[in-house]
C-alpha atoms as a PDB file:
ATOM      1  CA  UNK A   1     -66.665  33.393  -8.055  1.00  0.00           C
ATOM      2  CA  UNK A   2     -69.388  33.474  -5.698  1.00  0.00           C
ATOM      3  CA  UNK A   3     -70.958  29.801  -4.230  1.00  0.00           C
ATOM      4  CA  UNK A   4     -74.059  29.865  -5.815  1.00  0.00           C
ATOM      5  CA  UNK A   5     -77.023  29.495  -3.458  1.00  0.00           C
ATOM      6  CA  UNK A   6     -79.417  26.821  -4.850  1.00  0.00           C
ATOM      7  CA  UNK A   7     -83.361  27.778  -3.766  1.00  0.00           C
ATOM      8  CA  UNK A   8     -83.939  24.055  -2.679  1.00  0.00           C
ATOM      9  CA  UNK A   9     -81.788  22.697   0.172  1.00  0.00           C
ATOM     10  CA  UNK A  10     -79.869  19.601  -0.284  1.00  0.00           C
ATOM     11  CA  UNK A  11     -82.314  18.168   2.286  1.00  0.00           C
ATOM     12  CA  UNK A  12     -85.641  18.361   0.043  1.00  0.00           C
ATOM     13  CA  UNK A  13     -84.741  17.128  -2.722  1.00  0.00           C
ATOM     14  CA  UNK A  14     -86.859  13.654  -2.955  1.00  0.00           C
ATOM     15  CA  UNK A  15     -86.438  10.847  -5.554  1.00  0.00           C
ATOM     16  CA  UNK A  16     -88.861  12.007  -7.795  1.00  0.00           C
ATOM     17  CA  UNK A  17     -86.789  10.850 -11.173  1.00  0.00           C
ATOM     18  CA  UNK A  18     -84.191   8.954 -10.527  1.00  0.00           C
ATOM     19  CA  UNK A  19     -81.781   7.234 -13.202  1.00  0.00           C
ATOM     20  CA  UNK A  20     -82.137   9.203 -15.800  1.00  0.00           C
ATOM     21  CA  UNK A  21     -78.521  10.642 -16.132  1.00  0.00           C
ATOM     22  CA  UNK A  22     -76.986  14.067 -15.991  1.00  0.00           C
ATOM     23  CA  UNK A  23     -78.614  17.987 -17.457  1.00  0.00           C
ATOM     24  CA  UNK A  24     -77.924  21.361 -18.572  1.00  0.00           C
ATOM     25  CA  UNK A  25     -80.193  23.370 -16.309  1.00  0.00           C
ATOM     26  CA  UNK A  26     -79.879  27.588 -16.016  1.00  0.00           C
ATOM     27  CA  UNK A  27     -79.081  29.502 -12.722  1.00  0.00           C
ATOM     28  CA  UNK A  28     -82.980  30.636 -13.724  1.00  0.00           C
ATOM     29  CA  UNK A  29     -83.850  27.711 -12.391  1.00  0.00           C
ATOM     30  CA  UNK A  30     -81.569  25.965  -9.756  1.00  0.00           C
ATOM     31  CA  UNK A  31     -80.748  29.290  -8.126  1.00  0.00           C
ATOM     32  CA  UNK A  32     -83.916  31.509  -8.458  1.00  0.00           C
ATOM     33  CA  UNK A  33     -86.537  28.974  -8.541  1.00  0.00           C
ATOM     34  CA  UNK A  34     -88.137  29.475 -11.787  1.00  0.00           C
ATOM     35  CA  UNK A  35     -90.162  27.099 -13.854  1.00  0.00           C
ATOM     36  CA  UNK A  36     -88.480  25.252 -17.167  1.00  0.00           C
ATOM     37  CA  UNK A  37     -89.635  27.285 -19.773  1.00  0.00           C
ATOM     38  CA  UNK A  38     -88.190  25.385 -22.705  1.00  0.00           C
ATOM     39  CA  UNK A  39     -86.150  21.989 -22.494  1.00  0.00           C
ATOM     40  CA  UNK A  40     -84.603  20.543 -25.450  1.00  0.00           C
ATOM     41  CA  UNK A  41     -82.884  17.168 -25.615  1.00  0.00           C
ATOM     42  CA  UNK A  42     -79.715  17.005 -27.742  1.00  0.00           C
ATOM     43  CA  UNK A  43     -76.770  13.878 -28.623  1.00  0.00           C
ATOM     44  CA  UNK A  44     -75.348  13.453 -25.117  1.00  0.00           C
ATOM     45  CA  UNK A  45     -72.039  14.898 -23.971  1.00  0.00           C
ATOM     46  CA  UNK A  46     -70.293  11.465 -21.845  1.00  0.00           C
ATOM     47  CA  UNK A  47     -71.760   8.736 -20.731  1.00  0.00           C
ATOM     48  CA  UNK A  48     -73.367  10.321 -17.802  1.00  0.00           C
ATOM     49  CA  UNK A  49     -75.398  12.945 -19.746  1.00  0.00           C
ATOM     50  CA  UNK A  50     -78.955  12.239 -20.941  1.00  0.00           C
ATOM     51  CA  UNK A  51     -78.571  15.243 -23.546  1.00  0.00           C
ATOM     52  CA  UNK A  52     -81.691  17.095 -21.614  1.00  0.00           C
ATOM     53  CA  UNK A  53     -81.317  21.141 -21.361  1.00  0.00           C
ATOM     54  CA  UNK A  54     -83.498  22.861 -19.338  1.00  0.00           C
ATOM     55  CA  UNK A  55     -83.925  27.085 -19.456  1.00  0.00           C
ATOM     56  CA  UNK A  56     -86.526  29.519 -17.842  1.00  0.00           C
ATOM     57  CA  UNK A  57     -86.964  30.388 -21.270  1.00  0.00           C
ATOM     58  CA  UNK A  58     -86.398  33.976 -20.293  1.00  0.00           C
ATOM     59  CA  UNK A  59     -82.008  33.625 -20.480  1.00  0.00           C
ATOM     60  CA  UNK A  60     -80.958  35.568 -23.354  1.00  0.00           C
ATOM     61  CA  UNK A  61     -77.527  34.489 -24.799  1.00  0.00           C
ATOM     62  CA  UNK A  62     -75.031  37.133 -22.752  1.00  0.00           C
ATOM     63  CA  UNK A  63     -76.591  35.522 -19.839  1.00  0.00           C
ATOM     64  CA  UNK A  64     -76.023  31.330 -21.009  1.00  0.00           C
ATOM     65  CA  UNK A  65     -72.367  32.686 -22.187  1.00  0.00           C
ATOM     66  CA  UNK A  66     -71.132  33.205 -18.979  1.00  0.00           C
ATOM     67  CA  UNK A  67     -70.479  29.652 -18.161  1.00  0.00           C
ATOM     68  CA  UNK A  68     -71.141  29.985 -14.388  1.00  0.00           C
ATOM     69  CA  UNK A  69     -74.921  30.491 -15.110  1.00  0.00           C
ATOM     70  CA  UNK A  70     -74.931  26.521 -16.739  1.00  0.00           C
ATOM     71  CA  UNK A  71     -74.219  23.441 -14.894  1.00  0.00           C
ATOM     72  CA  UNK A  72     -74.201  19.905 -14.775  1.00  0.00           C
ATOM     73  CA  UNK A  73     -76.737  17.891 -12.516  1.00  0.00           C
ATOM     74  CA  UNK A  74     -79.014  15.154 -12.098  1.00  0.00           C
ATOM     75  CA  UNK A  75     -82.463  15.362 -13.329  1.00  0.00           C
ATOM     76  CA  UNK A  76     -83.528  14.143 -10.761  1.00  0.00           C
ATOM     77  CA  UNK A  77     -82.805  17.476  -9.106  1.00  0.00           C
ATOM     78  CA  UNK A  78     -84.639  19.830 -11.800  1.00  0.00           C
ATOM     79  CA  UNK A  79     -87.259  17.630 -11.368  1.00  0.00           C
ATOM     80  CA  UNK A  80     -87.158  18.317  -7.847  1.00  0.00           C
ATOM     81  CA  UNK A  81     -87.873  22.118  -9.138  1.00  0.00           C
ATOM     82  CA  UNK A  82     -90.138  21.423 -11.881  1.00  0.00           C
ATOM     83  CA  UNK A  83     -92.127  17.848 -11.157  1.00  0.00           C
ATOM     84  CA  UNK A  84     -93.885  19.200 -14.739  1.00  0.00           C
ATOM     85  CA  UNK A  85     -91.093  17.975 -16.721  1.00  0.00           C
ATOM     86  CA  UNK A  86     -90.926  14.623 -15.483  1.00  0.00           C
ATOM     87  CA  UNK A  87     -93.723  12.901 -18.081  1.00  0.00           C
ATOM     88  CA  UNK A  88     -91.003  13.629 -21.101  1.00  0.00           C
ATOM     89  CA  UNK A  89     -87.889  12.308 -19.738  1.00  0.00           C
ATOM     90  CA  UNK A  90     -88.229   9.319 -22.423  1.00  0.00           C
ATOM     91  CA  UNK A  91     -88.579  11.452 -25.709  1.00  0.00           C
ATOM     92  CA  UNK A  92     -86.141  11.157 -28.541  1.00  0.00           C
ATOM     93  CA  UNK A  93     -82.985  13.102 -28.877  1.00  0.00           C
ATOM     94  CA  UNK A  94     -83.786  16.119 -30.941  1.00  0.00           C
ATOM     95  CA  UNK A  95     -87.001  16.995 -28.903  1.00  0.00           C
ATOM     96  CA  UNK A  96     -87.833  20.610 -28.003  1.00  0.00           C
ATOM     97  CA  UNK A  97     -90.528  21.712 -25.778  1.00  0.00           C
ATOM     98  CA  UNK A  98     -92.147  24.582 -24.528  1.00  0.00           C
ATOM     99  CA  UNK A  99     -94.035  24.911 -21.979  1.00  0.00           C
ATOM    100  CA  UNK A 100     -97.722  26.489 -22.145  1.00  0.00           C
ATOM    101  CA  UNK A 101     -97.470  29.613 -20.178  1.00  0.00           C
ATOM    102  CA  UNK A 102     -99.668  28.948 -16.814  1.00  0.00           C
ATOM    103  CA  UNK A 103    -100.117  25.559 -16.662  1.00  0.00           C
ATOM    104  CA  UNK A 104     -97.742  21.981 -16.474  1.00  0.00           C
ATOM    105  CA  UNK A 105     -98.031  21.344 -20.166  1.00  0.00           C
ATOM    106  CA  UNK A 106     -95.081  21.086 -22.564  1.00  0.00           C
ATOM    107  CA  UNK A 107     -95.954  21.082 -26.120  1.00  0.00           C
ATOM    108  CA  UNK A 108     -93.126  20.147 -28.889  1.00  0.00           C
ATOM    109  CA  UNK A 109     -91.835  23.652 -30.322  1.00  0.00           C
ATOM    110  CA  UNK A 110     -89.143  24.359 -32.717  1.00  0.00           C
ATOM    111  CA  UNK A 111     -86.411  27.140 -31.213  1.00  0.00           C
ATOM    112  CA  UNK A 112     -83.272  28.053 -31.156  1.00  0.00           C
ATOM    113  CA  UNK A 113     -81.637  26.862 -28.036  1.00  0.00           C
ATOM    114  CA  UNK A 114     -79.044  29.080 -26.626  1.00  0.00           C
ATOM    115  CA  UNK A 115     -75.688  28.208 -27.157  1.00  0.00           C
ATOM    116  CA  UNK A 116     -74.037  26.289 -24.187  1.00  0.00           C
END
């Protein structure tokens, strides 16, 4: 498998939301640069793991089954991506949001996340 090439250099990533644990976040994101279309927060995984998922939105489920399009980092980092998602780090477990296409706003939205 390929290293993947992450659109932000280690170098700019800035402490923009730090301590909040471990994410989910898609390729669509980390790798291309897209905006979080959709994050979900579900029971977390280890003690690490806040339980946030974070998708473009635009993943369909042959693309989150290959496992090498999903990984594990700090929020902190997709925040680094996104700065638009950093206002609902606190909300409850079982919150999903969407965000309003062309602007920063997430509004809470019942989907069906794709399965990890």
């Amino acid at each position: 498998m390929a290293e993947k090439r992450y659109k932000l250099a280690k170098e700019q990533i800035k402490p923009l939301a730090v301590g909040h644990g471990a994410c989910i976040a898609s390729d669509h994101i980390v790798v291309d640069g897209k905006k979080v279309g959709f994050m979900y927060r579900e029971s977390p995984s280890n003690t690490v793991d806040s339980g946030w998922r974070f998708f473009s939105g635009e993943e369909d489920q042959a693309y989150v089954d290959q496992p090498e399009h999903l990984a594990f980092y700090d929020i902190n980092t997709v925040a680094n991506y996104d700065p638009a998602i950093i206002l609902h780090l606190g909300a409850a477990i079982g919150t999903q949001l969407g965000r309003v296409e062309g602007t920063d706003r997430f509004v809470q939205e019942k989907f069906t996340p794709p399965e990890e």
